[in-house]
PDB file of N, CA and C in Angstrom:
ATOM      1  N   UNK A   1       5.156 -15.100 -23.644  1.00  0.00           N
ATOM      2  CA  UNK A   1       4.358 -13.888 -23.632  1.00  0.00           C
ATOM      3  C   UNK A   1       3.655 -13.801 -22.277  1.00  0.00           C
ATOM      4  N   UNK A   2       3.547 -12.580 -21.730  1.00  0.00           N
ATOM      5  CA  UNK A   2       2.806 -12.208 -20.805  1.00  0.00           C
ATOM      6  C   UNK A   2       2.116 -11.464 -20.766  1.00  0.00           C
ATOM      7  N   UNK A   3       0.781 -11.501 -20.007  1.00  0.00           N
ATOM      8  CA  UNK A   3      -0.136  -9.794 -19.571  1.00  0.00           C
ATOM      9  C   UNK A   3      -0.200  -9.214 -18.199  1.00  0.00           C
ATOM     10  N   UNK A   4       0.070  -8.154 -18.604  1.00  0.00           N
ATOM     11  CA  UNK A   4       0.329  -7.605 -17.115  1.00  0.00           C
ATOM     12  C   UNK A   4      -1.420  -6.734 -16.972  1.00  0.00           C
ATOM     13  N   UNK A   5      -1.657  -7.243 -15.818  1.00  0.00           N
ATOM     14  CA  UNK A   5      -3.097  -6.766 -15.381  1.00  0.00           C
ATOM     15  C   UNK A   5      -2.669  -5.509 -14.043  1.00  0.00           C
ATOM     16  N   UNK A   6      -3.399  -4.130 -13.849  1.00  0.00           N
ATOM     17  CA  UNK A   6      -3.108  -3.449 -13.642  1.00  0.00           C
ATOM     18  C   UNK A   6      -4.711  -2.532 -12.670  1.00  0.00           C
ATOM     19  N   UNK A   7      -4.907  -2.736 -11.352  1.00  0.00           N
ATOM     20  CA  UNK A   7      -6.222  -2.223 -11.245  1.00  0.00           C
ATOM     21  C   UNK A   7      -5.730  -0.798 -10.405  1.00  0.00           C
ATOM     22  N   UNK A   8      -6.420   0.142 -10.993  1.00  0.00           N
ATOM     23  CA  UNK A   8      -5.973   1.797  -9.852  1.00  0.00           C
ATOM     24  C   UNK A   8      -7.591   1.975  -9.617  1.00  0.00           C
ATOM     25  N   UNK A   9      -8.055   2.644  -8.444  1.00  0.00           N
ATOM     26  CA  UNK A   9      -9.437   3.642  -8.324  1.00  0.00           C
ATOM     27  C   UNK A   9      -8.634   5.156  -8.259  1.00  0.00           C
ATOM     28  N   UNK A  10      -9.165   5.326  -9.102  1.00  0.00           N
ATOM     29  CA  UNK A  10      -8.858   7.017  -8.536  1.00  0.00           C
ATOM     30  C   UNK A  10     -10.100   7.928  -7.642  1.00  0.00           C
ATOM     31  N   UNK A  11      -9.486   9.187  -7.281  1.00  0.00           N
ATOM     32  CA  UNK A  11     -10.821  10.173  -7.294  1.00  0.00           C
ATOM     33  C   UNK A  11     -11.339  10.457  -7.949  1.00  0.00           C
ATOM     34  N   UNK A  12     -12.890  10.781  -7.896  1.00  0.00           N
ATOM     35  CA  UNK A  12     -13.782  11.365  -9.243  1.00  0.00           C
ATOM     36  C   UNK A  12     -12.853  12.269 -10.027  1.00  0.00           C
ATOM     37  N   UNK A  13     -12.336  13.330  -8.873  1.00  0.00           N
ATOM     38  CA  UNK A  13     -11.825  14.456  -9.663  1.00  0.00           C
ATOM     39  C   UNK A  13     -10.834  14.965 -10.329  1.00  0.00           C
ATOM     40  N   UNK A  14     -10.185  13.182 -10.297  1.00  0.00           N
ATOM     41  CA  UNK A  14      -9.058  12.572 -11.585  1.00  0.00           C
ATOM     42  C   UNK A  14      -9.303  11.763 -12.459  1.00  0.00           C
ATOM     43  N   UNK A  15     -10.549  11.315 -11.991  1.00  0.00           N
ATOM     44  CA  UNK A  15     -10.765  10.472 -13.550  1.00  0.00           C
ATOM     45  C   UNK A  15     -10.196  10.653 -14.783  1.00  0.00           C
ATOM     46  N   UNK A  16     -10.599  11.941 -15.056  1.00  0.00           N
ATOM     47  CA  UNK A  16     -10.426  12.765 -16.596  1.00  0.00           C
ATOM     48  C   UNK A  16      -8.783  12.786 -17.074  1.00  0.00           C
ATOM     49  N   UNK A  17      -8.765  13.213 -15.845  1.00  0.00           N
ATOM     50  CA  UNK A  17      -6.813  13.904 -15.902  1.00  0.00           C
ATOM     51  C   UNK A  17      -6.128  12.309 -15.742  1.00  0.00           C
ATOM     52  N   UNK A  18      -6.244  11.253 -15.401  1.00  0.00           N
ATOM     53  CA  UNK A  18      -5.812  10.257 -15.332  1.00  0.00           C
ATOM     54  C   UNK A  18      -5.527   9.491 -17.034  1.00  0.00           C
ATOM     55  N   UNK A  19      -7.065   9.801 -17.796  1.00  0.00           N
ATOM     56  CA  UNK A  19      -7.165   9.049 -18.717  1.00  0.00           C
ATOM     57  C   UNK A  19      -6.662  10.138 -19.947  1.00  0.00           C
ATOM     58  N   UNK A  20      -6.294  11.539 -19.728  1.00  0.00           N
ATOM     59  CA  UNK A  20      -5.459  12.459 -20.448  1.00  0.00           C
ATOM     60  C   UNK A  20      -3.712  11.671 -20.427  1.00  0.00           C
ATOM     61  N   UNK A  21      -3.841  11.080 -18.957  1.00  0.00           N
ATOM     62  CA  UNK A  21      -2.092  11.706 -19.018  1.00  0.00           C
ATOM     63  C   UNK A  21      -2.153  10.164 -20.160  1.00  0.00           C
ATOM     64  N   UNK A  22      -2.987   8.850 -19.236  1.00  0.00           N
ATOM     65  CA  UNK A  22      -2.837   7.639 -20.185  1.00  0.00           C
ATOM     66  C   UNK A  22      -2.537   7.849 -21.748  1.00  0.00           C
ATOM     67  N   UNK A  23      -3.814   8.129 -22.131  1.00  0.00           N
ATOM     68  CA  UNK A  23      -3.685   8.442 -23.813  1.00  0.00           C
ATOM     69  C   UNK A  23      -2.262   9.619 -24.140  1.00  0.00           C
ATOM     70  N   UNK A  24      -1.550  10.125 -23.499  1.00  0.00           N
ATOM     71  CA  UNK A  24      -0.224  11.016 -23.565  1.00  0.00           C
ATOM     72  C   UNK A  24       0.793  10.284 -23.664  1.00  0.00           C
ATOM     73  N   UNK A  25       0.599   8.885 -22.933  1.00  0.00           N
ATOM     74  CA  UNK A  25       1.380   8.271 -22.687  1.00  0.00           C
ATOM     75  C   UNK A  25       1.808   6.660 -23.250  1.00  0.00           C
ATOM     76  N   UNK A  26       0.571   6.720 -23.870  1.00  0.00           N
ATOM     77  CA  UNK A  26       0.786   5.207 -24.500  1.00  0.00           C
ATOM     78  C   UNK A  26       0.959   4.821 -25.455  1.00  0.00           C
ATOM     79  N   UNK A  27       1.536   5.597 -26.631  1.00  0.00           N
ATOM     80  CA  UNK A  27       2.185   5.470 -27.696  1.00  0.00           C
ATOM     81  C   UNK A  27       3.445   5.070 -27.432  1.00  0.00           C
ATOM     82  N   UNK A  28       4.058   6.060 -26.108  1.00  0.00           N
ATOM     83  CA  UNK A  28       5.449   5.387 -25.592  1.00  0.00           C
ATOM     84  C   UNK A  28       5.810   4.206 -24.392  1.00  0.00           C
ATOM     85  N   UNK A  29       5.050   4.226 -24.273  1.00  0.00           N
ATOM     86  CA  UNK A  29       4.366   2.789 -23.434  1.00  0.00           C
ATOM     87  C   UNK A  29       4.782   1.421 -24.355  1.00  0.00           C
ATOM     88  N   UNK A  30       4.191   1.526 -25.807  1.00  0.00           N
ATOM     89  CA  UNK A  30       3.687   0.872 -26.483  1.00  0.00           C
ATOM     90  C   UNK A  30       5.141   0.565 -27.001  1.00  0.00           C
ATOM     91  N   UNK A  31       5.809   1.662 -27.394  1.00  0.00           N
ATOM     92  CA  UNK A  31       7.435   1.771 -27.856  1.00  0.00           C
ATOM     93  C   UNK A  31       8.267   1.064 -27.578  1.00  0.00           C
ATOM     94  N   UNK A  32       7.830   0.717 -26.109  1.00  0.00           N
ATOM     95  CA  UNK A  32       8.876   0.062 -25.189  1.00  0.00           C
ATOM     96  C   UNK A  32       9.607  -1.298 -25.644  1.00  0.00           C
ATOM     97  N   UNK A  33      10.775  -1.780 -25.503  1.00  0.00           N
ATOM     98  CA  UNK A  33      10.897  -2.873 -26.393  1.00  0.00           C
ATOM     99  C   UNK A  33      10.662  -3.763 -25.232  1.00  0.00           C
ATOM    100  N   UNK A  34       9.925  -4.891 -26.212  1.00  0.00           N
ATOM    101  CA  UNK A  34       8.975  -5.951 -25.908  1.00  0.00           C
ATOM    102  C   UNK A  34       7.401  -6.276 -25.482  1.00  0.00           C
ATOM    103  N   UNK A  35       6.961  -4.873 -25.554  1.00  0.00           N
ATOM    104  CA  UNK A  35       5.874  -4.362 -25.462  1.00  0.00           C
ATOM    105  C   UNK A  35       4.832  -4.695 -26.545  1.00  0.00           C
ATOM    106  N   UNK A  36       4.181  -5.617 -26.390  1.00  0.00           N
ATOM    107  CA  UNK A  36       3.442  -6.024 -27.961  1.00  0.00           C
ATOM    108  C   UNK A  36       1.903  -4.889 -27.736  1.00  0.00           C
ATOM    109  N   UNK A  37       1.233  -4.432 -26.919  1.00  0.00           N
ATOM    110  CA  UNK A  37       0.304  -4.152 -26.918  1.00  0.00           C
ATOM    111  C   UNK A  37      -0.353  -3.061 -25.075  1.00  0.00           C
ATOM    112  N   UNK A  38      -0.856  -2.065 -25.184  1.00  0.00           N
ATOM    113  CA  UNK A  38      -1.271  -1.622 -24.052  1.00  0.00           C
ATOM    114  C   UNK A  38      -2.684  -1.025 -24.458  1.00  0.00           C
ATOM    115  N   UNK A  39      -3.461  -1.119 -22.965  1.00  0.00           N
ATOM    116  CA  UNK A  39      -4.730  -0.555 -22.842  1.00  0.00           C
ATOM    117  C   UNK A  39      -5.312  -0.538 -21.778  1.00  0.00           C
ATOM    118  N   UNK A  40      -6.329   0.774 -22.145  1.00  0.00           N
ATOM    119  CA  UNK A  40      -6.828   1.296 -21.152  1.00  0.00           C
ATOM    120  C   UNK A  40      -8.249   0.271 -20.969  1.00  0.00           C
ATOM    121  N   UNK A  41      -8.798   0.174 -19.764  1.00  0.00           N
ATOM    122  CA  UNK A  41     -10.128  -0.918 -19.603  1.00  0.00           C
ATOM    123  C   UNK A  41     -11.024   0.406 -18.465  1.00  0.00           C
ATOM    124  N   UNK A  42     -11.994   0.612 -18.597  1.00  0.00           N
ATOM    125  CA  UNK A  42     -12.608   1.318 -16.850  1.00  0.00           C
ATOM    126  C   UNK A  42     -13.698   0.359 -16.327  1.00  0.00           C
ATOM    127  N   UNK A  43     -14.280   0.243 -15.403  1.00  0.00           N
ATOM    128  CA  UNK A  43     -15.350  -0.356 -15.044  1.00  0.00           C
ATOM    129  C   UNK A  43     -16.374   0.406 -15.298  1.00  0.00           C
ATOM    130  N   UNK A  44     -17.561  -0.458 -15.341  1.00  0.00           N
ATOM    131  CA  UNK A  44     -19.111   0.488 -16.384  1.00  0.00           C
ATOM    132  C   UNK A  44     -19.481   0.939 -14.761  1.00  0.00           C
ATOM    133  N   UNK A  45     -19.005   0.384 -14.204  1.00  0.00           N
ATOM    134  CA  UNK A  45     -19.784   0.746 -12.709  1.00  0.00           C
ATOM    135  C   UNK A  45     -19.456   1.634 -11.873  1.00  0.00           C
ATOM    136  N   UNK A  46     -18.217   2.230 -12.129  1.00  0.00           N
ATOM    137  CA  UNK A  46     -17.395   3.420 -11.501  1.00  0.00           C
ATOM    138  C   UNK A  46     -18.592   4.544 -11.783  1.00  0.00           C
ATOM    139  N   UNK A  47     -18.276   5.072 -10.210  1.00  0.00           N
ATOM    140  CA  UNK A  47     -19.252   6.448  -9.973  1.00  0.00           C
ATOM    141  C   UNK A  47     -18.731   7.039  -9.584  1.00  0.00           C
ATOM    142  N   UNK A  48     -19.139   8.236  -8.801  1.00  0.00           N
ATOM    143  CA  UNK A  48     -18.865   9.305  -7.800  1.00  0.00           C
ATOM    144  C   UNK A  48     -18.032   9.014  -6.525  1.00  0.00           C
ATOM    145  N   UNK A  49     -18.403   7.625  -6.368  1.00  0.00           N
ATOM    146  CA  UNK A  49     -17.341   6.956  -5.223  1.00  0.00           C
ATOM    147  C   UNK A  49     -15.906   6.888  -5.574  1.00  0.00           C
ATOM    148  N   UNK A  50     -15.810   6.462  -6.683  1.00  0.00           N
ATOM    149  CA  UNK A  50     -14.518   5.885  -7.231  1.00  0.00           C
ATOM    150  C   UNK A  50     -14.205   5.494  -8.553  1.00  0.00           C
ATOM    151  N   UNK A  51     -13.359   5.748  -9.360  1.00  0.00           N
ATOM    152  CA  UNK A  51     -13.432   5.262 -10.746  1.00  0.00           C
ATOM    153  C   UNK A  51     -12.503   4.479 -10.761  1.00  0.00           C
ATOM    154  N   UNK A  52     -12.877   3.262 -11.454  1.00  0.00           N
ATOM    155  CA  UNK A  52     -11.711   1.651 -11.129  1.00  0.00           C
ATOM    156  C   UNK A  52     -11.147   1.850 -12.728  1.00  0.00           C
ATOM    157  N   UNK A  53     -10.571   1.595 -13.155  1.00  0.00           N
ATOM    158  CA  UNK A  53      -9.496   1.406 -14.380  1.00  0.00           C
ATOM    159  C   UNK A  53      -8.785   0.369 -14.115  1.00  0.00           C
ATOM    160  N   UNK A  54      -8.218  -0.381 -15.078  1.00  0.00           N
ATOM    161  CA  UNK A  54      -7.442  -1.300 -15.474  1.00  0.00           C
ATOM    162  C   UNK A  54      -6.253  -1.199 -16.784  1.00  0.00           C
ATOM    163  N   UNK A  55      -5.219  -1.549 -16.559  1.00  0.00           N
ATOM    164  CA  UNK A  55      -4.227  -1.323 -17.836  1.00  0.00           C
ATOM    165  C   UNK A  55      -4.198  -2.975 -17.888  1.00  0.00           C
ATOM    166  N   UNK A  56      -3.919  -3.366 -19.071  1.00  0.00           N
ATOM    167  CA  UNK A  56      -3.758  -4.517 -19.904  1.00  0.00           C
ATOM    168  C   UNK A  56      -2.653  -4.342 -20.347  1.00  0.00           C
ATOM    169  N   UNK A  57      -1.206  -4.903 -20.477  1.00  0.00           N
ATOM    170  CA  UNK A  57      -0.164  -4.911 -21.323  1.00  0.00           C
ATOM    171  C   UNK A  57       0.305  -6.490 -22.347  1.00  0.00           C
ATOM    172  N   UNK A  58       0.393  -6.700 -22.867  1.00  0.00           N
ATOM    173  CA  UNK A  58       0.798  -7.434 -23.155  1.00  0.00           C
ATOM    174  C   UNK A  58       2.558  -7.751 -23.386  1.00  0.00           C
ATOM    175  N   UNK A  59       3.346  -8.230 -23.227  1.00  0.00           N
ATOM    176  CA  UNK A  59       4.868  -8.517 -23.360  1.00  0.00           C
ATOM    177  C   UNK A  59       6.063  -9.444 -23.647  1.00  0.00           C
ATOM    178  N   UNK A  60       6.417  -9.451 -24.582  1.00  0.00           N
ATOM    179  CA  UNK A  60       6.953 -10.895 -24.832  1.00  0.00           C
ATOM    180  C   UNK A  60       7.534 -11.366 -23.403  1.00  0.00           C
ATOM    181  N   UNK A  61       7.736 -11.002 -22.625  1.00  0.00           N
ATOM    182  CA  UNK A  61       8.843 -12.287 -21.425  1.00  0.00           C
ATOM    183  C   UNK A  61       8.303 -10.856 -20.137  1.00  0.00           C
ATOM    184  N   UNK A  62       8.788 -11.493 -18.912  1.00  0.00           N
ATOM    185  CA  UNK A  62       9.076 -10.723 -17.762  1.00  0.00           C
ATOM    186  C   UNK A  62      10.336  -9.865 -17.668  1.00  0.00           C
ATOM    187  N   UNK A  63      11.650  -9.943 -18.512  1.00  0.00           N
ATOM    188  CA  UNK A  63      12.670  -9.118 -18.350  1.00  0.00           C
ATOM    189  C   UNK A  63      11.972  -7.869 -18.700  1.00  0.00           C
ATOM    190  N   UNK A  64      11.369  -7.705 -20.340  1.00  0.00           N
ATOM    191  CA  UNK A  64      10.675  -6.624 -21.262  1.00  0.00           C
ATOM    192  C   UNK A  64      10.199  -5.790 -19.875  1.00  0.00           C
ATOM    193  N   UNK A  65       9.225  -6.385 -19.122  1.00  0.00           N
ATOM    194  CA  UNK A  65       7.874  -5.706 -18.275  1.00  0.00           C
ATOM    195  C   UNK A  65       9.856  -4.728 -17.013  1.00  0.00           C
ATOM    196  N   UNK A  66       9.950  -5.981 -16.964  1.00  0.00           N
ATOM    197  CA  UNK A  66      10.842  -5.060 -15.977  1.00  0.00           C
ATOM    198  C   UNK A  66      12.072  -4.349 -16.521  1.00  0.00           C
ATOM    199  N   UNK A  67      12.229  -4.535 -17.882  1.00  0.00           N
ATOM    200  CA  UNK A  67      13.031  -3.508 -18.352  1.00  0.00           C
ATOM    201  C   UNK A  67      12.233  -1.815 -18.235  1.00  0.00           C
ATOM    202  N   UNK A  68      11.280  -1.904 -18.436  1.00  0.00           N
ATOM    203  CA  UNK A  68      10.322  -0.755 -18.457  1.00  0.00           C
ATOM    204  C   UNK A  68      10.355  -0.453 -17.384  1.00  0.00           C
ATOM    205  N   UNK A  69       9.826  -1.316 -16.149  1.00  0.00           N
ATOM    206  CA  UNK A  69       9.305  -0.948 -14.639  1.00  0.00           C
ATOM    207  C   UNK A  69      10.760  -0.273 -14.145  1.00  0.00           C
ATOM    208  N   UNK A  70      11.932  -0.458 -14.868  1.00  0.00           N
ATOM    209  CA  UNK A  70      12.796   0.517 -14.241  1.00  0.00           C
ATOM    210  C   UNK A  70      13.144   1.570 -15.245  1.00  0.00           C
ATOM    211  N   UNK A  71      12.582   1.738 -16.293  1.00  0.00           N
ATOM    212  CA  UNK A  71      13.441   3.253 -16.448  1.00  0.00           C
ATOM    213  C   UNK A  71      12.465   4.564 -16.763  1.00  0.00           C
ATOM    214  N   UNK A  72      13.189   5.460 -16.892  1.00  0.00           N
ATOM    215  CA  UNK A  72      12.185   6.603 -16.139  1.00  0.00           C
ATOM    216  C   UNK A  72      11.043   7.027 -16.741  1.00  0.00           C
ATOM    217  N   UNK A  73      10.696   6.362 -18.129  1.00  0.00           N
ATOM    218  CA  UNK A  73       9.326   6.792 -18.652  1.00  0.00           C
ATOM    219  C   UNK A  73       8.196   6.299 -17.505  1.00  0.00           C
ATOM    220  N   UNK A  74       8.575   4.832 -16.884  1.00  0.00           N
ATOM    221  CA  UNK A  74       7.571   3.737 -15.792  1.00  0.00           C
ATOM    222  C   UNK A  74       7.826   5.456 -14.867  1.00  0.00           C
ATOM    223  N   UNK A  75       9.026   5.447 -14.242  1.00  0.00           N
ATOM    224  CA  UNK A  75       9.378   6.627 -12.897  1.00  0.00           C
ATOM    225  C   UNK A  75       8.521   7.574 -13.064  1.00  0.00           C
ATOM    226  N   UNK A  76       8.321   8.138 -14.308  1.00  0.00           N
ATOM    227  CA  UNK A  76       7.563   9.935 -14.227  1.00  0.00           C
ATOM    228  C   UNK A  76       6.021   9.514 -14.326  1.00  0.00           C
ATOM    229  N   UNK A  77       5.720   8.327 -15.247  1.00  0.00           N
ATOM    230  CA  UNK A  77       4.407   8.012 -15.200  1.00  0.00           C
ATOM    231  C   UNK A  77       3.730   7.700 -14.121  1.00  0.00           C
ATOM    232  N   UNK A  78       4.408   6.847 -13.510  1.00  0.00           N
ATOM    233  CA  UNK A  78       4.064   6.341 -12.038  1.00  0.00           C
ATOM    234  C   UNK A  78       3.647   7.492 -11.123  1.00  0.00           C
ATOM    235  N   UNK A  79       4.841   7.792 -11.004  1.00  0.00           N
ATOM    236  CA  UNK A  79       4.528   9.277 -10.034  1.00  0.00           C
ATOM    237  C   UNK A  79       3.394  10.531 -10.329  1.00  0.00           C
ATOM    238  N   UNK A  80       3.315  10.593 -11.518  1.00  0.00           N
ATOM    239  CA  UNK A  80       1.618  11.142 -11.932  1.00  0.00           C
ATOM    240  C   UNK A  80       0.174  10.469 -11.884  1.00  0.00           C
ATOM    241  N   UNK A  81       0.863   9.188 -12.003  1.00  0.00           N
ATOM    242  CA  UNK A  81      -0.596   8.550 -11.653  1.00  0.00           C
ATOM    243  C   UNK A  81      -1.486   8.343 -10.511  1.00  0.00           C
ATOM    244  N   UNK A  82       0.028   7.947  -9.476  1.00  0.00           N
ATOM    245  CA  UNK A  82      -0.140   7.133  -7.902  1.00  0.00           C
ATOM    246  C   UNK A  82      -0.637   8.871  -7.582  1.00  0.00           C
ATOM    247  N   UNK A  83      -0.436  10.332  -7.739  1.00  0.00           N
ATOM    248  CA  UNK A  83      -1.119  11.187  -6.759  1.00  0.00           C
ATOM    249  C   UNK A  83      -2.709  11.144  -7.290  1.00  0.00           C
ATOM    250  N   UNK A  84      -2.877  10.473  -8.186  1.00  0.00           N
ATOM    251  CA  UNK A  84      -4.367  10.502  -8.395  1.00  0.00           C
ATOM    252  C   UNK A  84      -5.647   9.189  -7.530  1.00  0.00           C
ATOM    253  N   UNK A  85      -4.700   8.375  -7.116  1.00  0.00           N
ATOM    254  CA  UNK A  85      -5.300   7.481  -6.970  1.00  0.00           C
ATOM    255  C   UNK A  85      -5.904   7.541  -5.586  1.00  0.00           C
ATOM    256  N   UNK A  86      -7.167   6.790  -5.289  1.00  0.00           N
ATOM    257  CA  UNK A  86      -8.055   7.020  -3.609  1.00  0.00           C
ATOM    258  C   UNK A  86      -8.096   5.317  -3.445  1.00  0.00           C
ATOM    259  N   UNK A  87      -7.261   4.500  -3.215  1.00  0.00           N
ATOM    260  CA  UNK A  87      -6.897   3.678  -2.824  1.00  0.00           C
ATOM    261  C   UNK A  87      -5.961   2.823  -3.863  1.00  0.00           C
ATOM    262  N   UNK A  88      -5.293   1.701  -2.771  1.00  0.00           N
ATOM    263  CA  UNK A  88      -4.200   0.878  -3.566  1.00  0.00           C
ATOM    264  C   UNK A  88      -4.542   0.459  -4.703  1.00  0.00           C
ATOM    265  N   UNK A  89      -3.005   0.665  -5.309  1.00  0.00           N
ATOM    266  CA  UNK A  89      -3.468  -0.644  -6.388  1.00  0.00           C
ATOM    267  C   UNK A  89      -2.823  -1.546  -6.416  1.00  0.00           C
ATOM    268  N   UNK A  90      -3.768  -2.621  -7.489  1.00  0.00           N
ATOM    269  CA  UNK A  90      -3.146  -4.178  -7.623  1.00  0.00           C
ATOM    270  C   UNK A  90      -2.659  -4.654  -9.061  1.00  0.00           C
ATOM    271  N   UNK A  91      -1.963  -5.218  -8.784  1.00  0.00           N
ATOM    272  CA  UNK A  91      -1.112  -5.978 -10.290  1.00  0.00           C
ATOM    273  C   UNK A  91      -1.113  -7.270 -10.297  1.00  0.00           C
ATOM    274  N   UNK A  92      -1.102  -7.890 -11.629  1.00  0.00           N
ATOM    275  CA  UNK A  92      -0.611  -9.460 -11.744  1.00  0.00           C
ATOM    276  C   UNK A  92      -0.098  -9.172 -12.964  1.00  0.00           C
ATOM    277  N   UNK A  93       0.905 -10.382 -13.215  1.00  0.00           N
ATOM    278  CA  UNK A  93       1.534 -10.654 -13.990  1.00  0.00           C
ATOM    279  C   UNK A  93       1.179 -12.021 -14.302  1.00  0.00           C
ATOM    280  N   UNK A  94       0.260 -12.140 -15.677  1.00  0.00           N
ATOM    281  CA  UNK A  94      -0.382 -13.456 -15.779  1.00  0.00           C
ATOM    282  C   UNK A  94       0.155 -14.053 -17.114  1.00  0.00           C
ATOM    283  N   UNK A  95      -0.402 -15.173 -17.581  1.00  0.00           N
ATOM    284  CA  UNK A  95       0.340 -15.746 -18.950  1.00  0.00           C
ATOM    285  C   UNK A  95      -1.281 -16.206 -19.705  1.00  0.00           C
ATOM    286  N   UNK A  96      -1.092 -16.292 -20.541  1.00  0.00           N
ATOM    287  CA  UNK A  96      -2.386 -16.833 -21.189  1.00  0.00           C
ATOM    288  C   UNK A  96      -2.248 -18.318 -21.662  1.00  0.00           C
ATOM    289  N   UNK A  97      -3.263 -19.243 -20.751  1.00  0.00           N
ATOM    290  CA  UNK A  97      -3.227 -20.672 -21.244  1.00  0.00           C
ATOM    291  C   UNK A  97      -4.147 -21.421 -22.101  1.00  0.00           C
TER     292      UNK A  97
END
């Protein structure tokens, strides 16, 4: 099993529309086979500067995560998300010990 850790900032003036398309999207997220679990996390501290979010996945193995990361539900999501975002984001792919 794995968790995939997931940090985006967006602009203020996606916050909202970010965490619309999420909740649109994570029932089929969730679908995905090998997908045991997804979620949304924000920071209490996000302001006007920047709103930090985090996705949590959980997944039985690394094929699952990259069976997803290539097909086009990851493609269309991605591409709606990344125009929201006001700097990079970061990922890990961690295991729980």
């Amino acid at each position: 099993m794995i968790v995939r850790l997931v940090k985006m900032v967006f602009r203020p003036e996606e916050a909202a529309n970010f965490e619309a398309l999420f909740i649109s999207r994570k029932s089929l997220i969730a679908g995905s086979p090998g997908c045991q679990s997804v979620e949304l996390l924000k920071d209490v501290a996000s302001s006007k500067n920047g709103y930090v979010y985090f996705t949590r996945s959980i997944w039985d193995d690394e094929a699952s995560l990259e069976k997803y990361r290539a097909s086009p539900l990851f493609a269309e999501t991605w591409k709606l998300t990344k125009a929201k975002f006001d700097g990079k984001p970061e990922a890990w792919t961690t295991k729980i010990v």
